[in-house]
N, C-alpha and C. Protein backbone atom coordinates (compact mmCIF):
# COMPACT_ATOMS: atom_id res chain seq x y z
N UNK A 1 0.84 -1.18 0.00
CA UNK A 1 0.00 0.00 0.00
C UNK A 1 0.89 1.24 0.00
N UNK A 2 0.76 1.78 -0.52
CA UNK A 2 1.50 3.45 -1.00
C UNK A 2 0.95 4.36 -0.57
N UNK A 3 1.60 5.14 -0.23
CA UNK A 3 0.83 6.60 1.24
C UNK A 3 1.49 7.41 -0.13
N UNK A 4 0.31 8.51 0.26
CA UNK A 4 0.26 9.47 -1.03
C UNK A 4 0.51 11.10 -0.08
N UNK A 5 1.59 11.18 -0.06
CA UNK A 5 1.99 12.48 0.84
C UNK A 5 0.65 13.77 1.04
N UNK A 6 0.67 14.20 -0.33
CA UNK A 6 -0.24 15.20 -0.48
C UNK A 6 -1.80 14.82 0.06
N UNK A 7 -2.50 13.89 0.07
CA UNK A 7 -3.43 13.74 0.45
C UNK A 7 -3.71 13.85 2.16
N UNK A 8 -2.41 13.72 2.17
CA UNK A 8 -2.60 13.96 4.10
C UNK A 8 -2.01 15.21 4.40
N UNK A 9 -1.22 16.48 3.93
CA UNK A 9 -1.54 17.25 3.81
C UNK A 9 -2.25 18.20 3.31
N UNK A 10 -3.43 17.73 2.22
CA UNK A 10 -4.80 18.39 2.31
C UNK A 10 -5.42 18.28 3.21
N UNK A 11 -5.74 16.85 4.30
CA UNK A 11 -6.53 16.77 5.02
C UNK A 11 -5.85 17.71 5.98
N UNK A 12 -4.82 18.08 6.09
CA UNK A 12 -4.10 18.65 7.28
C UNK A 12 -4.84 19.94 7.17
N UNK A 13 -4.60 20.29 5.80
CA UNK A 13 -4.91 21.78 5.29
C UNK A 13 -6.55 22.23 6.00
N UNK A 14 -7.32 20.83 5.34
CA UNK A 14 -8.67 21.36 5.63
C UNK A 14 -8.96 21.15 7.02
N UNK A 15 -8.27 20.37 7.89
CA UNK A 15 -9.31 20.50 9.30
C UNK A 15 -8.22 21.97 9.81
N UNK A 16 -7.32 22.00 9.55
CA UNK A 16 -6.54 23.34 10.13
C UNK A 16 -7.42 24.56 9.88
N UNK A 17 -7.86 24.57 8.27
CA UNK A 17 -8.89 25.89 7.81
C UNK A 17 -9.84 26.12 8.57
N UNK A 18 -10.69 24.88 8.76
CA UNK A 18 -12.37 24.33 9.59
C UNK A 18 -12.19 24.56 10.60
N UNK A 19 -10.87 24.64 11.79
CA UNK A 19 -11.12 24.85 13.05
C UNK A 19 -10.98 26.25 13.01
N UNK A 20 -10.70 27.08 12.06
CA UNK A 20 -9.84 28.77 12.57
C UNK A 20 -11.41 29.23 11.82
N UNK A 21 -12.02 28.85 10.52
CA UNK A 21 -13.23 29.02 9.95
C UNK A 21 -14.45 29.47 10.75
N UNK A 22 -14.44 28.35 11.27
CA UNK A 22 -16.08 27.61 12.06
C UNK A 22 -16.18 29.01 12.66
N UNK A 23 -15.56 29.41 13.88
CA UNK A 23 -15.66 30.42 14.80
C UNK A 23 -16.42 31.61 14.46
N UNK A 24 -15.67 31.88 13.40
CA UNK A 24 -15.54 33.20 12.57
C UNK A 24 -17.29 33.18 12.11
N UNK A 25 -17.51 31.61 11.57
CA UNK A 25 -18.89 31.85 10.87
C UNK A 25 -19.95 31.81 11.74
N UNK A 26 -19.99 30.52 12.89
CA UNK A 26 -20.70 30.36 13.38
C UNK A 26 -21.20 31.48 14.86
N UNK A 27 -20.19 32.12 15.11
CA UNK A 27 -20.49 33.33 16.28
C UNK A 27 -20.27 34.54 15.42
N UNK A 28 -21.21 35.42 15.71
CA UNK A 28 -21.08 36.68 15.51
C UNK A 28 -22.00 37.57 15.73
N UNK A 29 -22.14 37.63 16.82
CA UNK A 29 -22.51 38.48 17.99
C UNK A 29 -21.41 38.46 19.02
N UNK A 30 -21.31 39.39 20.14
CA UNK A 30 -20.69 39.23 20.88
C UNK A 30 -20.91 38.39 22.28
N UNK A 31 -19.80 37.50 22.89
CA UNK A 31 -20.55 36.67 23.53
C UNK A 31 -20.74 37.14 25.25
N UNK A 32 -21.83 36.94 25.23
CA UNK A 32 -22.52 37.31 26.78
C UNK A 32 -22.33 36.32 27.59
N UNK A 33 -22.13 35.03 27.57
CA UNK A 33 -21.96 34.34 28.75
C UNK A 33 -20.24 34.40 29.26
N UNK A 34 -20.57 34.36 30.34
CA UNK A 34 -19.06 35.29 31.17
C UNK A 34 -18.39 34.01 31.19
N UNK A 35 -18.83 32.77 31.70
CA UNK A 35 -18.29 31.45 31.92
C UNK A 35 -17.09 31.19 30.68
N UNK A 36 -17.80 31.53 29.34
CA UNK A 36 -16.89 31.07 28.18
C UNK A 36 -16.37 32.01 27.98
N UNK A 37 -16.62 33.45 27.93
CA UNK A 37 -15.44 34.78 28.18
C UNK A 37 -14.60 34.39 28.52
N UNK A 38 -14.53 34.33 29.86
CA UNK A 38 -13.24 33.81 30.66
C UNK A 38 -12.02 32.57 30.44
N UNK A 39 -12.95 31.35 29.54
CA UNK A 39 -12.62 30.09 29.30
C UNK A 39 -11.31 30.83 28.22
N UNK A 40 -12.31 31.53 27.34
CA UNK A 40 -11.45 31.99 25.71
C UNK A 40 -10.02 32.65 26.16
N UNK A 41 -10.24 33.53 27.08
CA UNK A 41 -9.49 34.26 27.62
C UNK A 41 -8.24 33.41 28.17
N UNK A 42 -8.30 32.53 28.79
CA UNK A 42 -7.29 31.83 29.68
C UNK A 42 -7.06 30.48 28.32
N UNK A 43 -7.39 29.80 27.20
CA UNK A 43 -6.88 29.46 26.40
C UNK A 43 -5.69 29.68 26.53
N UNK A 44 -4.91 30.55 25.96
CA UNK A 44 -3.92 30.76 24.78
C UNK A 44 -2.40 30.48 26.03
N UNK A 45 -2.89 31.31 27.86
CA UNK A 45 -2.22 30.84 28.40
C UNK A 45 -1.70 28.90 28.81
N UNK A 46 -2.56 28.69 29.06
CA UNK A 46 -2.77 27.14 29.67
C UNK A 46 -2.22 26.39 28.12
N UNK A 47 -2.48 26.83 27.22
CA UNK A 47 -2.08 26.20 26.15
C UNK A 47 -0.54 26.22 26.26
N UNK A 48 0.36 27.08 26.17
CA UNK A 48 1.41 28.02 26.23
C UNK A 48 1.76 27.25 27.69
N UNK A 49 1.48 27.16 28.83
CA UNK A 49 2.03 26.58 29.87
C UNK A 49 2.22 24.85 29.78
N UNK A 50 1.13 24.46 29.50
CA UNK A 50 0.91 22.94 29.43
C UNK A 50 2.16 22.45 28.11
N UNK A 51 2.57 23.65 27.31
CA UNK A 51 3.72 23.04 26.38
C UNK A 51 5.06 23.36 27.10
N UNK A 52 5.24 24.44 27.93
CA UNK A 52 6.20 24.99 28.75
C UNK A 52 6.80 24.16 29.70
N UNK A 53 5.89 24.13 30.53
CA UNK A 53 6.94 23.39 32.12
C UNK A 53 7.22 21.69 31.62
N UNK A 54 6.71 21.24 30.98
CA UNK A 54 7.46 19.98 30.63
C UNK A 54 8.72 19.82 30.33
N UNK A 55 8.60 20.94 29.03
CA UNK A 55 10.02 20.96 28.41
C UNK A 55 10.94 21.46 29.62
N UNK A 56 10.40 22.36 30.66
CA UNK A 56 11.58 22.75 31.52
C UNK A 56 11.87 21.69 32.25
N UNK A 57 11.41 20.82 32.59
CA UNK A 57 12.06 19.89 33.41
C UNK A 57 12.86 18.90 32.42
N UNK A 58 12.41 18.69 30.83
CA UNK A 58 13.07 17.52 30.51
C UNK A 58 14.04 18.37 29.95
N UNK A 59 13.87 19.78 29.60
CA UNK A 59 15.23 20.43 28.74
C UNK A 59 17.04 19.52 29.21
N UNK A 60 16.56 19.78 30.72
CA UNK A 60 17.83 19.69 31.27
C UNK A 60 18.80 18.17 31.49
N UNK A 61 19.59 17.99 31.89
CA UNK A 61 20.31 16.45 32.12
C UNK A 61 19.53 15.87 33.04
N UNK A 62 19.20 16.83 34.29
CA UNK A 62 18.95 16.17 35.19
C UNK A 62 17.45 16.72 35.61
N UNK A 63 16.37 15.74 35.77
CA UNK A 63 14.89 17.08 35.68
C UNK A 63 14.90 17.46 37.10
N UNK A 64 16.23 17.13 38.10
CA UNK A 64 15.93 18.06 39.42
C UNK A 64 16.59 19.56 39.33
N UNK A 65 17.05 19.41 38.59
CA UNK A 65 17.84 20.95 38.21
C UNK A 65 17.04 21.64 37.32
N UNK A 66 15.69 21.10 36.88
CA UNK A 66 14.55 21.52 35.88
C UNK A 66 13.94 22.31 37.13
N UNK A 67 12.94 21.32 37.64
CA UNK A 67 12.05 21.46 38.56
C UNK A 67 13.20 22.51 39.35
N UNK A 68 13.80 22.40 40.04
CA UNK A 68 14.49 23.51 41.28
C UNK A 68 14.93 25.18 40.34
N UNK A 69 14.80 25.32 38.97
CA UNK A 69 15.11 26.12 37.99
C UNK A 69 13.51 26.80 38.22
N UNK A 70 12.36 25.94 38.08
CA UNK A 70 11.25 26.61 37.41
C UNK A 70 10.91 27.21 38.98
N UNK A 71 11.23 26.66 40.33
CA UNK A 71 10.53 27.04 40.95
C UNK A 71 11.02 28.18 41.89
N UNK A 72 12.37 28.16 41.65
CA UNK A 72 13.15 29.38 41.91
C UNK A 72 12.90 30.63 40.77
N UNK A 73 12.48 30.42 39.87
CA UNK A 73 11.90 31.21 38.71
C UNK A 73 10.99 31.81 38.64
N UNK A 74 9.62 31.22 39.07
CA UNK A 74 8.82 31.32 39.93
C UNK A 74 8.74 32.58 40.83
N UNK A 75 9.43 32.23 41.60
CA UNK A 75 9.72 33.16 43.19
C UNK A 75 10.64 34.10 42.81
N UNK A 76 11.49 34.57 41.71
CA UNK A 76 11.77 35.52 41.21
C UNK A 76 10.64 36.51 40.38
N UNK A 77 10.24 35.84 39.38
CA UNK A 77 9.02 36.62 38.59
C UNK A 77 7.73 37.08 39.96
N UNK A 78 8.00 36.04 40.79
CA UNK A 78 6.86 36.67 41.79
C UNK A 78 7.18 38.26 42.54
N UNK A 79 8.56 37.83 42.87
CA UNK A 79 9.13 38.77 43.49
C UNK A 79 9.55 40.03 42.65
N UNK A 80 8.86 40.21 41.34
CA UNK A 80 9.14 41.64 40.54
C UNK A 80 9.93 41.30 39.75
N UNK A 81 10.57 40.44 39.16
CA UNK A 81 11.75 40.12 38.47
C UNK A 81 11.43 40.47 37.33
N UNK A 82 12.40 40.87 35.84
CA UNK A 82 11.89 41.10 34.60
C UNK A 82 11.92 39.53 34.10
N UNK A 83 11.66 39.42 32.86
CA UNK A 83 11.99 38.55 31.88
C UNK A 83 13.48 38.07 32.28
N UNK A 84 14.31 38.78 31.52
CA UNK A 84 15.30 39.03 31.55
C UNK A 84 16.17 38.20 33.08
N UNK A 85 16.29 39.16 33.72
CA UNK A 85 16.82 39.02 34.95
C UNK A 85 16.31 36.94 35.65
N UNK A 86 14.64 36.78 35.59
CA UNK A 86 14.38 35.44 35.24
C UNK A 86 15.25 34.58 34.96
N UNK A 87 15.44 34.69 33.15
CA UNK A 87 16.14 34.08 32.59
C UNK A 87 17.53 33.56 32.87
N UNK A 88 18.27 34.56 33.47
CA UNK A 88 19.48 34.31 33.58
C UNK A 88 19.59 33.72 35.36
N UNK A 89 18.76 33.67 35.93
CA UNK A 89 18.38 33.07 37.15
C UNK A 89 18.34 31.75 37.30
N UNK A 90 17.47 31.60 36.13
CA UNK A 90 17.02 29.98 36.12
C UNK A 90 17.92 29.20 35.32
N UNK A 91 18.76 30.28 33.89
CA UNK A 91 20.15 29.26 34.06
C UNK A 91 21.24 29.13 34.68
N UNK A 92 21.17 29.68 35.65
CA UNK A 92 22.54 29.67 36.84
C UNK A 92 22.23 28.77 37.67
N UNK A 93 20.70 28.68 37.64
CA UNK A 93 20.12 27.50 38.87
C UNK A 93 20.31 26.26 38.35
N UNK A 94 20.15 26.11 36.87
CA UNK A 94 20.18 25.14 36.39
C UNK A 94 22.13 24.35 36.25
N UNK A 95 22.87 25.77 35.63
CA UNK A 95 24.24 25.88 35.57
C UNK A 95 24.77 24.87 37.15
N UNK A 96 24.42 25.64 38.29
CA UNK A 96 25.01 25.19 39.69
C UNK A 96 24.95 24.18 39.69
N UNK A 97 23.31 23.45 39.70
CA UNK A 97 22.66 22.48 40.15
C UNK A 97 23.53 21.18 39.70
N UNK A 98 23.49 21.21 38.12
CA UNK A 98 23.99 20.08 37.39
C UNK A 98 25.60 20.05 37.31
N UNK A 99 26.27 20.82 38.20
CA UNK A 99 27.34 20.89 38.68
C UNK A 99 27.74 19.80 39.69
N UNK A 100 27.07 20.42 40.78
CA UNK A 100 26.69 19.32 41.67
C UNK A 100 26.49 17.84 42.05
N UNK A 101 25.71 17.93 40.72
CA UNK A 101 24.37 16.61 40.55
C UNK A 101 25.21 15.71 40.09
């Protein structure tokens, strides 16, 4: 049996179109229930996190120098930290750790 490349990237094409589509056609009014406001709203984060902290723990050699990175990271960004400043936090935590380890 012979797999025909293009045919599975049409199908790719069309459910990719149909999910960004549908929305567009099927709502248009603005939406009043607050429950799914809120849902839409917190999407794009939880999406964006749920791909995030995994990779931080497996990025590393060791995932205790992951985990002790994100949660010292954490408690920096809590504590006012920029981006920036973060960043170079959590690879020094990570840097030390797997020193150690």
């Amino acid at each position: 049996m012979t797999h025909n490349i293009y045919i599975y990237i049409l199908i790719m094409a069309a459910v990719s179109y149909t999910i960004r589509v549908l929305p567009l056609t099927l709502i248009r009014k603005p939406l009043e229930n607050q429950f799914l406001q809120s849902f839409l709203y917190y999407v794009p984060y939880v999406t964006l996190a749920v791909m995030t902290f995994p990779a931080i723990i497996h990025a590393t050699q060791s995932p205790i120098a992951g985990a002790l990175a994100l949660v010292i990271g954490i408690a920096a960004a809590w504590m006012g930290a920029g981006l920036l400043p973060v960043a170079v936090i959590c690879c020094a935590v990570v840097f030390v750790t797997e020193f150690f380890l």
